[in-house]
N, C-alpha and C. Protein backbone atom coordinates (compact mmCIF):
# COMPACT_ATOMS: atom_id res chain seq x y z
N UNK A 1 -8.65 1.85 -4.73
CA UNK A 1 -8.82 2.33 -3.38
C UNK A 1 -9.33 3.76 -3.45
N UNK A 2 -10.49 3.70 -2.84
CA UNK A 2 -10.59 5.44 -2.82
C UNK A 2 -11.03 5.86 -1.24
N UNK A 3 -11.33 6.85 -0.85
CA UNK A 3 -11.58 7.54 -0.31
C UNK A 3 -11.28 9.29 -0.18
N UNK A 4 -10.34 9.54 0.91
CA UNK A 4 -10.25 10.92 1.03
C UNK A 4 -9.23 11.61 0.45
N UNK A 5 -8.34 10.62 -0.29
CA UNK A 5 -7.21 10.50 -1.18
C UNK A 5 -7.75 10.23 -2.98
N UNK A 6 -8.82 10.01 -3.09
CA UNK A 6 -9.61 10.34 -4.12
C UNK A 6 -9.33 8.85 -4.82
N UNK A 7 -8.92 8.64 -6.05
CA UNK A 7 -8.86 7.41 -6.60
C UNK A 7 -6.98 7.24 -6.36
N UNK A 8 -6.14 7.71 -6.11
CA UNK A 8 -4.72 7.61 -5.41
C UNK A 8 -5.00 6.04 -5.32
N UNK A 9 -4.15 5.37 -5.48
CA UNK A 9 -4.23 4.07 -4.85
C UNK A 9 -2.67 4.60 -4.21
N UNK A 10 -2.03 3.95 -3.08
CA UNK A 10 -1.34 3.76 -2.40
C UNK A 10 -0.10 2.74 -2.76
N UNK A 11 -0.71 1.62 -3.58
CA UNK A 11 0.40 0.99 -3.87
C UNK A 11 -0.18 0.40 -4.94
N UNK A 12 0.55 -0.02 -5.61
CA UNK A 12 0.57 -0.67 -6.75
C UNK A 12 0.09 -2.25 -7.30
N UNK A 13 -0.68 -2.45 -6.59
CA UNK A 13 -1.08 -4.34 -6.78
C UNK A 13 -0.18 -5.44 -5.76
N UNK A 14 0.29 -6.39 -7.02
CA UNK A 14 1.36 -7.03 -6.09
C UNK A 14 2.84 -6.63 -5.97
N UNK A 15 3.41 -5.34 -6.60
CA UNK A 15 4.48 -4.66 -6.79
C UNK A 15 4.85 -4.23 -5.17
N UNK A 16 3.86 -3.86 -4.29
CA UNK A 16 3.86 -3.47 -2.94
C UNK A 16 4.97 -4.88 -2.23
N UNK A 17 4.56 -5.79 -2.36
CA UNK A 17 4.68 -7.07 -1.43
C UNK A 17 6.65 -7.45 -2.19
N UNK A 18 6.43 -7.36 -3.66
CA UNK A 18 7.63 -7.23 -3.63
C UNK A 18 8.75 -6.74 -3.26
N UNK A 19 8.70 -4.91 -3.15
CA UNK A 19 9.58 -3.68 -2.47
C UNK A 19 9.50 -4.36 -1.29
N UNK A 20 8.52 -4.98 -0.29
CA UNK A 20 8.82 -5.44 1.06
C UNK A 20 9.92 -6.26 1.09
N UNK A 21 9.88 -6.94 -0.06
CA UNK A 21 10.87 -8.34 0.55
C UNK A 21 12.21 -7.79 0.40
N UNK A 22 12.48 -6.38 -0.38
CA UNK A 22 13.93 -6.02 -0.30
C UNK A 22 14.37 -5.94 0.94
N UNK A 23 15.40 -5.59 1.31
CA UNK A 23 16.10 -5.65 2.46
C UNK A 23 16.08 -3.99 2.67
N UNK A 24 16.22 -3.53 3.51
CA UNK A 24 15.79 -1.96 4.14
C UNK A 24 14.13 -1.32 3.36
N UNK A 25 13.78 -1.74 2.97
CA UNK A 25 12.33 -1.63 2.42
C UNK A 25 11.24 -1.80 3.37
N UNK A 26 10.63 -0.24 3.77
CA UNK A 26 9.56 -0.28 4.86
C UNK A 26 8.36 0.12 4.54
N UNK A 27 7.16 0.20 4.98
CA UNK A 27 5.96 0.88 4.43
C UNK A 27 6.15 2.33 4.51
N UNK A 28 6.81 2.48 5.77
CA UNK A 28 7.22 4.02 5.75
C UNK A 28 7.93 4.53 4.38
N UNK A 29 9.52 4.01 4.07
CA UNK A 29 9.52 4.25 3.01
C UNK A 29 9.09 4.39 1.68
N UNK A 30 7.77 3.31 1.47
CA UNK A 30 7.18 3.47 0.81
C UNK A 30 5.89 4.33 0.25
N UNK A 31 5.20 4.78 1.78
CA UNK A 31 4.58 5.85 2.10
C UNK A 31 5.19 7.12 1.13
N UNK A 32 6.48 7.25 2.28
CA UNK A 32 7.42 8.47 1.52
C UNK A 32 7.11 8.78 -0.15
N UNK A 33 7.46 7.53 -1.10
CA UNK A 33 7.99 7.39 -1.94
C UNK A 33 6.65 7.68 -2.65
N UNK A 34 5.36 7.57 -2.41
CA UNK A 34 3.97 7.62 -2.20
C UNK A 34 3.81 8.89 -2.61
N UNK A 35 3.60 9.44 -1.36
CA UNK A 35 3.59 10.82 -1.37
C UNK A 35 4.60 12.22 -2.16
N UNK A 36 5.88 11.61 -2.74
CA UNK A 36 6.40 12.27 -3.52
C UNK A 36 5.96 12.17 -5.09
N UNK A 37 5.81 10.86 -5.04
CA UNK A 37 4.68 10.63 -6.51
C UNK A 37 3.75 11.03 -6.45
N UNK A 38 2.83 11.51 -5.63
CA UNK A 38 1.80 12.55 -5.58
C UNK A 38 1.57 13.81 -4.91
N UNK A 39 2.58 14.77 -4.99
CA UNK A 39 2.94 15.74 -4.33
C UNK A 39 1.84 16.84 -5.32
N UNK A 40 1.28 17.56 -4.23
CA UNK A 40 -0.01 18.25 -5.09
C UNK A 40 -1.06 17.92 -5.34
N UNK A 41 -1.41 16.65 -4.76
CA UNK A 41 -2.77 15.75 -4.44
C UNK A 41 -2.95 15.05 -3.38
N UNK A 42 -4.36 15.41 -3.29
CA UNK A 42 -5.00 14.47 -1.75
C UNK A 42 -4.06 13.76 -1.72
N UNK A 43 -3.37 12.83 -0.43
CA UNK A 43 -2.99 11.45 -0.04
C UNK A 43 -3.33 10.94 0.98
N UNK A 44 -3.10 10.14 1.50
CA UNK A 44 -3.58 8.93 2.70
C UNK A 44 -2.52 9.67 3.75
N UNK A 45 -2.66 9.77 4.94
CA UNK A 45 -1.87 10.06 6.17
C UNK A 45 -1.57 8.50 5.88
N UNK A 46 -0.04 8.24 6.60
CA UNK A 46 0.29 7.04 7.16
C UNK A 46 -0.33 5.98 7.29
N UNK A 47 -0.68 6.23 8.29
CA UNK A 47 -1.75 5.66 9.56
C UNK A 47 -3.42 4.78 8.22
N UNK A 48 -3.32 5.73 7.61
CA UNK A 48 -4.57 5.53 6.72
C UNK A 48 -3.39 4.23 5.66
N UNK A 49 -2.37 4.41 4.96
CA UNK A 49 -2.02 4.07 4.14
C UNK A 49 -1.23 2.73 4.71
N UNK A 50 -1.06 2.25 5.62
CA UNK A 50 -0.63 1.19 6.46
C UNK A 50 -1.92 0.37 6.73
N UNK A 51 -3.12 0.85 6.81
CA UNK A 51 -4.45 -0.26 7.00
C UNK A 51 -5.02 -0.35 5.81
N UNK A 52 -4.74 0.61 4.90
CA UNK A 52 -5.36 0.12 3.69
C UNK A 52 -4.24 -0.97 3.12
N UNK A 53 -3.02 -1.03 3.22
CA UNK A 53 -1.92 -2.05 2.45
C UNK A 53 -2.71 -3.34 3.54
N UNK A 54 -2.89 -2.70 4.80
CA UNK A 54 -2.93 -4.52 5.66
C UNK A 54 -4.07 -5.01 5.34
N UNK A 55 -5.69 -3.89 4.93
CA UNK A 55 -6.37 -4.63 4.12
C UNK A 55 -6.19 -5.74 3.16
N UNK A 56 -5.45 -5.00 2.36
CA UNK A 56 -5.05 -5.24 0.93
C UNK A 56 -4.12 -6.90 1.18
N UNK A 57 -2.84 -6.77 2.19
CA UNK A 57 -2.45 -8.32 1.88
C UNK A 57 -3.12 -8.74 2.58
N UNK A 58 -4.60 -8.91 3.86
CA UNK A 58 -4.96 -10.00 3.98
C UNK A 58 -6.11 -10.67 3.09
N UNK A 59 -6.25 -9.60 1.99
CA UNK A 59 -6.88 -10.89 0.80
C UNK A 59 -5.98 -11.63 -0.10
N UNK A 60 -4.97 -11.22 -0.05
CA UNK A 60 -3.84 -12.15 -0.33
C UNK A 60 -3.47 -13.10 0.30
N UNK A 61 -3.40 -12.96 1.66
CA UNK A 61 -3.60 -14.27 2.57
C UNK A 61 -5.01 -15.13 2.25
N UNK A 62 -5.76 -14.76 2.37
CA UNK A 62 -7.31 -15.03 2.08
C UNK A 62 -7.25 -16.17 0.80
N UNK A 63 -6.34 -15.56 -0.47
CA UNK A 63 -6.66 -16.40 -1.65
C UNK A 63 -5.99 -17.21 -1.33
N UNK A 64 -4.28 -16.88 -0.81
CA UNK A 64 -3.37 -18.30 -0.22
C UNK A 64 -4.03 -19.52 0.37
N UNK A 65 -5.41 -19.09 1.41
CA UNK A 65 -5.34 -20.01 1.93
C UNK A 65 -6.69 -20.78 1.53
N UNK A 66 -7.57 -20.20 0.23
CA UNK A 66 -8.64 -20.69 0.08
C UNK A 66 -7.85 -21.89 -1.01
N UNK A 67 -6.56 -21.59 -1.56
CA UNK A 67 -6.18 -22.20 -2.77
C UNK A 67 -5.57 -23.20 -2.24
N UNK A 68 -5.43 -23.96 -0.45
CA UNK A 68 -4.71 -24.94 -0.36
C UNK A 68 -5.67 -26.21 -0.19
């Protein structure tokens, strides 16, 4: 993922979708958790880092549903 956050990716592959399924596990939190792992470099505002993840799982939906 790049843009104004430079090569930062935001989340981690399919590691993202997992932290979701925990129980109190939010994008916000994960944002957070984001941005402390890169404290001192470009990052994604929120807002940016919430449409790039919803990018991101609907090609995961995408392969789900080309593979049925």
């Amino acid at each position: 993922m790049r843009g104004a956050a430079g090569n930062c990716r935001p989340y981690r592959d399919l590691s993202i979708n997992r932290e979701l399924r925990r129980k109190g596990v939010t994008l916000q939190l994960l944002w957070e958790e984001y941005l402390a792992a890169h404290a001192g470099q470009p990052t994604y505002r929120y807002t940016q880092f919430v449409e790039h993840y919803r990018r991101y799982a609907q090609t995961l939906t995408d392969l789900t549903d080309a593979s049925i």
